[in-house]
PDB file of N, CA and C in Angstrom:
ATOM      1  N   UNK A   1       0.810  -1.191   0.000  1.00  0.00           N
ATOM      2  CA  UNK A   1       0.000   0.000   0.000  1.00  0.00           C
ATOM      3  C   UNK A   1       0.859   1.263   0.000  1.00  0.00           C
ATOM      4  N   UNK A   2       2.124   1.081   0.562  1.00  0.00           N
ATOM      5  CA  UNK A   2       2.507   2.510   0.665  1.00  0.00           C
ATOM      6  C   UNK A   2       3.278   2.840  -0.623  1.00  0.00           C
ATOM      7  N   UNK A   3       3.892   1.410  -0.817  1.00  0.00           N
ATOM      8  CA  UNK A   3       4.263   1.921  -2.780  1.00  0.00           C
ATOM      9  C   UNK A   3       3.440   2.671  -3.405  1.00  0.00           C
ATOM     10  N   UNK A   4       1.853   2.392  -3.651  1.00  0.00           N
ATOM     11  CA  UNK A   4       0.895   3.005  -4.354  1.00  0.00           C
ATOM     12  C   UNK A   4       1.016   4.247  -4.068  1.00  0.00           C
ATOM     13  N   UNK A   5       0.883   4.720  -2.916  1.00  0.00           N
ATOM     14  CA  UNK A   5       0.932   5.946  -2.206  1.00  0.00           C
ATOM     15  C   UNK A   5       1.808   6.858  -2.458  1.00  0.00           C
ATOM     16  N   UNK A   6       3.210   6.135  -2.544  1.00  0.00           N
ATOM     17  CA  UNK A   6       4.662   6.916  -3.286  1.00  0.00           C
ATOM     18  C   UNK A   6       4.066   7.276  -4.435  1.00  0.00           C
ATOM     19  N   UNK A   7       4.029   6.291  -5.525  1.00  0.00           N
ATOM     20  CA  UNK A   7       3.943   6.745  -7.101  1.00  0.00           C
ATOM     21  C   UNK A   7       3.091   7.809  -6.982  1.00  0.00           C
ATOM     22  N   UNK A   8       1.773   7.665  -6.089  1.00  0.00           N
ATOM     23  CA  UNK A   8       1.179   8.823  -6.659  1.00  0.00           C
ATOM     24  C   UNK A   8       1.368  10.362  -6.205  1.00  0.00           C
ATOM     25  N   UNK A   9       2.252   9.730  -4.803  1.00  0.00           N
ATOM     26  CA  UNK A   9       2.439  11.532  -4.718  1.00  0.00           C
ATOM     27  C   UNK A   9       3.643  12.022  -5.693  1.00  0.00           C
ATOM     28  N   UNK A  10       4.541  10.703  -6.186  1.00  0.00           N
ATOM     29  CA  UNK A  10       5.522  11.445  -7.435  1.00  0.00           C
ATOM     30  C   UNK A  10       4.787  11.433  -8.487  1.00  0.00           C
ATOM     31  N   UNK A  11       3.788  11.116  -9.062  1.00  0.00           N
ATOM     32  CA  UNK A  11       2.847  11.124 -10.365  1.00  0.00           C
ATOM     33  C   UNK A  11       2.210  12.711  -9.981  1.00  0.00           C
ATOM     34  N   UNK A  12       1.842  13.411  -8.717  1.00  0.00           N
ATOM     35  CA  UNK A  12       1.320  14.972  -8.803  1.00  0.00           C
ATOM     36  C   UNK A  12       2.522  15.350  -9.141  1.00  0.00           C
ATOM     37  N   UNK A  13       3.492  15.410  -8.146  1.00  0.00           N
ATOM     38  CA  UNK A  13       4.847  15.962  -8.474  1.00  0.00           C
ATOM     39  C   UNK A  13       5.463  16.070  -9.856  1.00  0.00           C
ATOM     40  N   UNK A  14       5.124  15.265 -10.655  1.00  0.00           N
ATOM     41  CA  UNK A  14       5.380  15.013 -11.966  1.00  0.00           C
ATOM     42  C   UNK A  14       4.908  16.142 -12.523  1.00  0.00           C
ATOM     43  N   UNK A  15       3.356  15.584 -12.469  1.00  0.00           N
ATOM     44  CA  UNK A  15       2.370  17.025 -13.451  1.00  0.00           C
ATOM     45  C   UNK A  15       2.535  18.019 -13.111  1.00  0.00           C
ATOM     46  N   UNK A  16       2.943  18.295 -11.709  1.00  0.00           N
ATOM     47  CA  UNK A  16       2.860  19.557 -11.642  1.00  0.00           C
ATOM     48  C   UNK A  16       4.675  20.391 -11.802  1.00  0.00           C
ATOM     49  N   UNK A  17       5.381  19.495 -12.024  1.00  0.00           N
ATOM     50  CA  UNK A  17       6.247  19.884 -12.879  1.00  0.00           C
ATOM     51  C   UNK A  17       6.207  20.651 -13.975  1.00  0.00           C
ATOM     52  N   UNK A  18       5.673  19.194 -15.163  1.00  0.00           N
ATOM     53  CA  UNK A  18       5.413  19.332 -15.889  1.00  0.00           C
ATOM     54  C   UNK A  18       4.674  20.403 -16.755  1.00  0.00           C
ATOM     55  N   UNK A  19       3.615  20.833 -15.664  1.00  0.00           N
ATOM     56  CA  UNK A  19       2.367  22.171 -16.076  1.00  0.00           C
ATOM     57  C   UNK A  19       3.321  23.221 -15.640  1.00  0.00           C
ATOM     58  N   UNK A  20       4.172  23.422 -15.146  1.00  0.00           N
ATOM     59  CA  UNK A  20       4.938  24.740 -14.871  1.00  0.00           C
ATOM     60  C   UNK A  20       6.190  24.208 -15.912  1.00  0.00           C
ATOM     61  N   UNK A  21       6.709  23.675 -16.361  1.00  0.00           N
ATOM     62  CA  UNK A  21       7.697  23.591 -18.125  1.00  0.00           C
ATOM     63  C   UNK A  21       6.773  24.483 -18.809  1.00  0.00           C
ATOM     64  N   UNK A  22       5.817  23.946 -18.825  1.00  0.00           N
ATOM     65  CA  UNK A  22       4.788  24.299 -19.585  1.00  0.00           C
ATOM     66  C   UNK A  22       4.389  25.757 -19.781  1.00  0.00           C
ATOM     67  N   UNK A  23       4.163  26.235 -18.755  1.00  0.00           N
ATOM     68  CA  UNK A  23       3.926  27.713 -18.248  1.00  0.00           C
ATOM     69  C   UNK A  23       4.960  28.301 -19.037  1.00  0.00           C
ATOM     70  N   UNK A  24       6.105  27.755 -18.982  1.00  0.00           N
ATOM     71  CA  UNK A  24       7.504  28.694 -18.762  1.00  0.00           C
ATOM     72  C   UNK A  24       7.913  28.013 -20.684  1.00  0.00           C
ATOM     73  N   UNK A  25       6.793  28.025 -21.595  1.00  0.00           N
ATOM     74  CA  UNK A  25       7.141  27.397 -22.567  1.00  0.00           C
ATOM     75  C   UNK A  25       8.642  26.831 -23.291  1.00  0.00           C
ATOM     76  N   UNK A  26       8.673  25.875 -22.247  1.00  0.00           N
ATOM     77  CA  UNK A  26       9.444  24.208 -22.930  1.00  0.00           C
ATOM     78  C   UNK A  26       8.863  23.767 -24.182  1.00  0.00           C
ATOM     79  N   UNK A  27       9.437  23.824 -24.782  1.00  0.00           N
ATOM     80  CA  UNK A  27       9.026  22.590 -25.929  1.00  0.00           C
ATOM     81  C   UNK A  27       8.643  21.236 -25.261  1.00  0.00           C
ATOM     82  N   UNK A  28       7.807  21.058 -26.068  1.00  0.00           N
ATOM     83  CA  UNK A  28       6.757  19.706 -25.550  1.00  0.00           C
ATOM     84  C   UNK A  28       7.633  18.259 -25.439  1.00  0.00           C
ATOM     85  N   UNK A  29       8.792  18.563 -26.352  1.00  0.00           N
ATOM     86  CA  UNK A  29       8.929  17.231 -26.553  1.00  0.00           C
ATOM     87  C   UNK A  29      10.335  16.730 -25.256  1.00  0.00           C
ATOM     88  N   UNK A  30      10.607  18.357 -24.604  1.00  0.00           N
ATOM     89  CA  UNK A  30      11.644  18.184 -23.401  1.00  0.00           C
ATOM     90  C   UNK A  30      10.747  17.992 -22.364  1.00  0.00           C
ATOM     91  N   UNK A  31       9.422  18.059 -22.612  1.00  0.00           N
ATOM     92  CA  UNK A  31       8.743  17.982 -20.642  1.00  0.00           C
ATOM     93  C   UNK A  31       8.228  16.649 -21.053  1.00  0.00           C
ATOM     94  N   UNK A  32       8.175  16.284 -21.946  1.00  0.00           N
ATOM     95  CA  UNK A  32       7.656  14.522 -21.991  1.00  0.00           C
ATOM     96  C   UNK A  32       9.185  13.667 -21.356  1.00  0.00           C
ATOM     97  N   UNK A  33      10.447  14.353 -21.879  1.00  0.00           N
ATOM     98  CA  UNK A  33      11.800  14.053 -20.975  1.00  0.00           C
ATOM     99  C   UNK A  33      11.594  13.957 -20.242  1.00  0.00           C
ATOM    100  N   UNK A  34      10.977  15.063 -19.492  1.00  0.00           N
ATOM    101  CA  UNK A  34      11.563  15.453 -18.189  1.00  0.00           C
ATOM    102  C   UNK A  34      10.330  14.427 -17.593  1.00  0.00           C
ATOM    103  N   UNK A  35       9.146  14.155 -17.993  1.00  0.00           N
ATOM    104  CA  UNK A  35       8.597  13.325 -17.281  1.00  0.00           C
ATOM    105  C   UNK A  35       8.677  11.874 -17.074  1.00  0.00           C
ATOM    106  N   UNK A  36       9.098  11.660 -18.396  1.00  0.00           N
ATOM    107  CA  UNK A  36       9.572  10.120 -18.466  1.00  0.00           C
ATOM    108  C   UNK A  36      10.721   9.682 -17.580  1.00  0.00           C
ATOM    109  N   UNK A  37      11.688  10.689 -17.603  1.00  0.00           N
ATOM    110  CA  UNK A  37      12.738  10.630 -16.906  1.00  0.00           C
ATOM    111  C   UNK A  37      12.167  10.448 -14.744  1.00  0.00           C
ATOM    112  N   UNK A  38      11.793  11.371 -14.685  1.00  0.00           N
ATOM    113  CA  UNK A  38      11.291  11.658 -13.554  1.00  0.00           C
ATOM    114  C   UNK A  38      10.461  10.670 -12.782  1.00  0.00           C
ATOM    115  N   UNK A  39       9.941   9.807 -13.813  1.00  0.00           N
ATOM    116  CA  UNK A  39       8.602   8.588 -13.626  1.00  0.00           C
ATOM    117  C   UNK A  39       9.614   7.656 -13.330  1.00  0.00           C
ATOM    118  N   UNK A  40      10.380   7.412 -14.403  1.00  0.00           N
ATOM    119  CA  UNK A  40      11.917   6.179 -13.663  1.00  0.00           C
ATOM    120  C   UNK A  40      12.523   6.700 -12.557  1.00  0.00           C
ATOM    121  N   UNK A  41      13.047   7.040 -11.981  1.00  0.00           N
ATOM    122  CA  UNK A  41      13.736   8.023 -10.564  1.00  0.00           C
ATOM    123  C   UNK A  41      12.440   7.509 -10.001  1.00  0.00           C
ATOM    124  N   UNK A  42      11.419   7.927  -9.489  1.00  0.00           N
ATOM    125  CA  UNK A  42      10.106   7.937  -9.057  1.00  0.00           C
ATOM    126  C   UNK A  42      10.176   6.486  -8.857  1.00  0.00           C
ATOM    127  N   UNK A  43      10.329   5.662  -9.831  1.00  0.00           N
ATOM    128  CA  UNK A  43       9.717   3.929  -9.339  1.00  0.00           C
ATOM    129  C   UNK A  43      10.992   3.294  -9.019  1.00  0.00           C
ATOM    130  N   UNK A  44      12.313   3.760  -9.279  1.00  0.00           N
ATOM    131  CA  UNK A  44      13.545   3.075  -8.386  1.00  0.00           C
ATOM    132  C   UNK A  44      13.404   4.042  -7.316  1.00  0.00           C
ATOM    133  N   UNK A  45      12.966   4.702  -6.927  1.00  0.00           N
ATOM    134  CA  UNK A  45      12.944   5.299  -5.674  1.00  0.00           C
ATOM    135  C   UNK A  45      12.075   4.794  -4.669  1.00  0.00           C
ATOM    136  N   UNK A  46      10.829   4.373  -5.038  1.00  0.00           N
ATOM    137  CA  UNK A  46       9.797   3.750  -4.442  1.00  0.00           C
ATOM    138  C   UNK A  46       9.758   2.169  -4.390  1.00  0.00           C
ATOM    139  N   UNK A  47      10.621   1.321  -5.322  1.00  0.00           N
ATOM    140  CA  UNK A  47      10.981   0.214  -5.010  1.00  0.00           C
ATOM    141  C   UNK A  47      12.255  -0.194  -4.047  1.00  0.00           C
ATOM    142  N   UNK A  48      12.996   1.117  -4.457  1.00  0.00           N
ATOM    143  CA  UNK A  48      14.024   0.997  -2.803  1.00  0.00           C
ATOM    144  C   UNK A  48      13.616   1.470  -1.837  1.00  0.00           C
ATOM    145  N   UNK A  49      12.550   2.619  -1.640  1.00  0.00           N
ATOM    146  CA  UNK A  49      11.843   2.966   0.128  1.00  0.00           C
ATOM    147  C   UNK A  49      11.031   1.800  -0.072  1.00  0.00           C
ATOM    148  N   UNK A  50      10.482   0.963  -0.051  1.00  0.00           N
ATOM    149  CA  UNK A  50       9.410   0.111   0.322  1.00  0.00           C
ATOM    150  C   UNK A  50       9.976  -1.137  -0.099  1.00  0.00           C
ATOM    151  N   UNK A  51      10.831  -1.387  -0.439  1.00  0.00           N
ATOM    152  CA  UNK A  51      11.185  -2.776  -0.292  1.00  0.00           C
ATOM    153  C   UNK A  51      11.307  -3.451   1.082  1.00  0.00           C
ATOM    154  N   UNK A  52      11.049  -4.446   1.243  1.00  0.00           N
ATOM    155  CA  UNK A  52      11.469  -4.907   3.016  1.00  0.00           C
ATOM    156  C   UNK A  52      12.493  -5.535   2.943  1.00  0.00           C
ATOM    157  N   UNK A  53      13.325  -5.586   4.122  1.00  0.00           N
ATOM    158  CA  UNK A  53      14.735  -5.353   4.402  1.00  0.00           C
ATOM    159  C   UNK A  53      14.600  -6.959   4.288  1.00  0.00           C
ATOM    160  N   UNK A  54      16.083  -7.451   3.870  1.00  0.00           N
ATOM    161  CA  UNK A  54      16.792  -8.878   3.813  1.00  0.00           C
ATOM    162  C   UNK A  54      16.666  -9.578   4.965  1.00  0.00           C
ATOM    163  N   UNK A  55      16.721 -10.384   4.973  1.00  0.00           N
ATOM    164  CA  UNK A  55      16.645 -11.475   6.385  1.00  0.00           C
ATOM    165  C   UNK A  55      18.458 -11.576   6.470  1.00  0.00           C
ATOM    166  N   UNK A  56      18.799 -11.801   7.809  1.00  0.00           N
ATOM    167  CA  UNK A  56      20.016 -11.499   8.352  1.00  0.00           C
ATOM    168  C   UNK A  56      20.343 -12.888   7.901  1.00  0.00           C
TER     169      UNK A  56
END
């Protein structure tokens, strides 16, 4: 459950990136970068906080 919970608070974080590139006119095809990019970071980040720890 708390994985889910990660992605989606980095999935707002994303858009709302994204809608301020936007603002600040980026070309479209660097904030789809920057999101794609950001979405990977985002799910190795959330598969290393929520992984459970190794058995000793």
């Amino acid at each position: 459950m708390s994985f889910a919970l990660y992605l989606i608070g980095f999935a707002i974080m994303i858009a709302g990136l994204a809608y301020g590139a936007h603002l600040m006119h980026i070309p479209e095809q660097w904030v789809v970068v920057l999101a794609v990019v950001l979405a990977g970071v985002g799910l190795l980040k959330g598969v290393k906080a929520t992984r459970p720890k190794d058995p000793a």
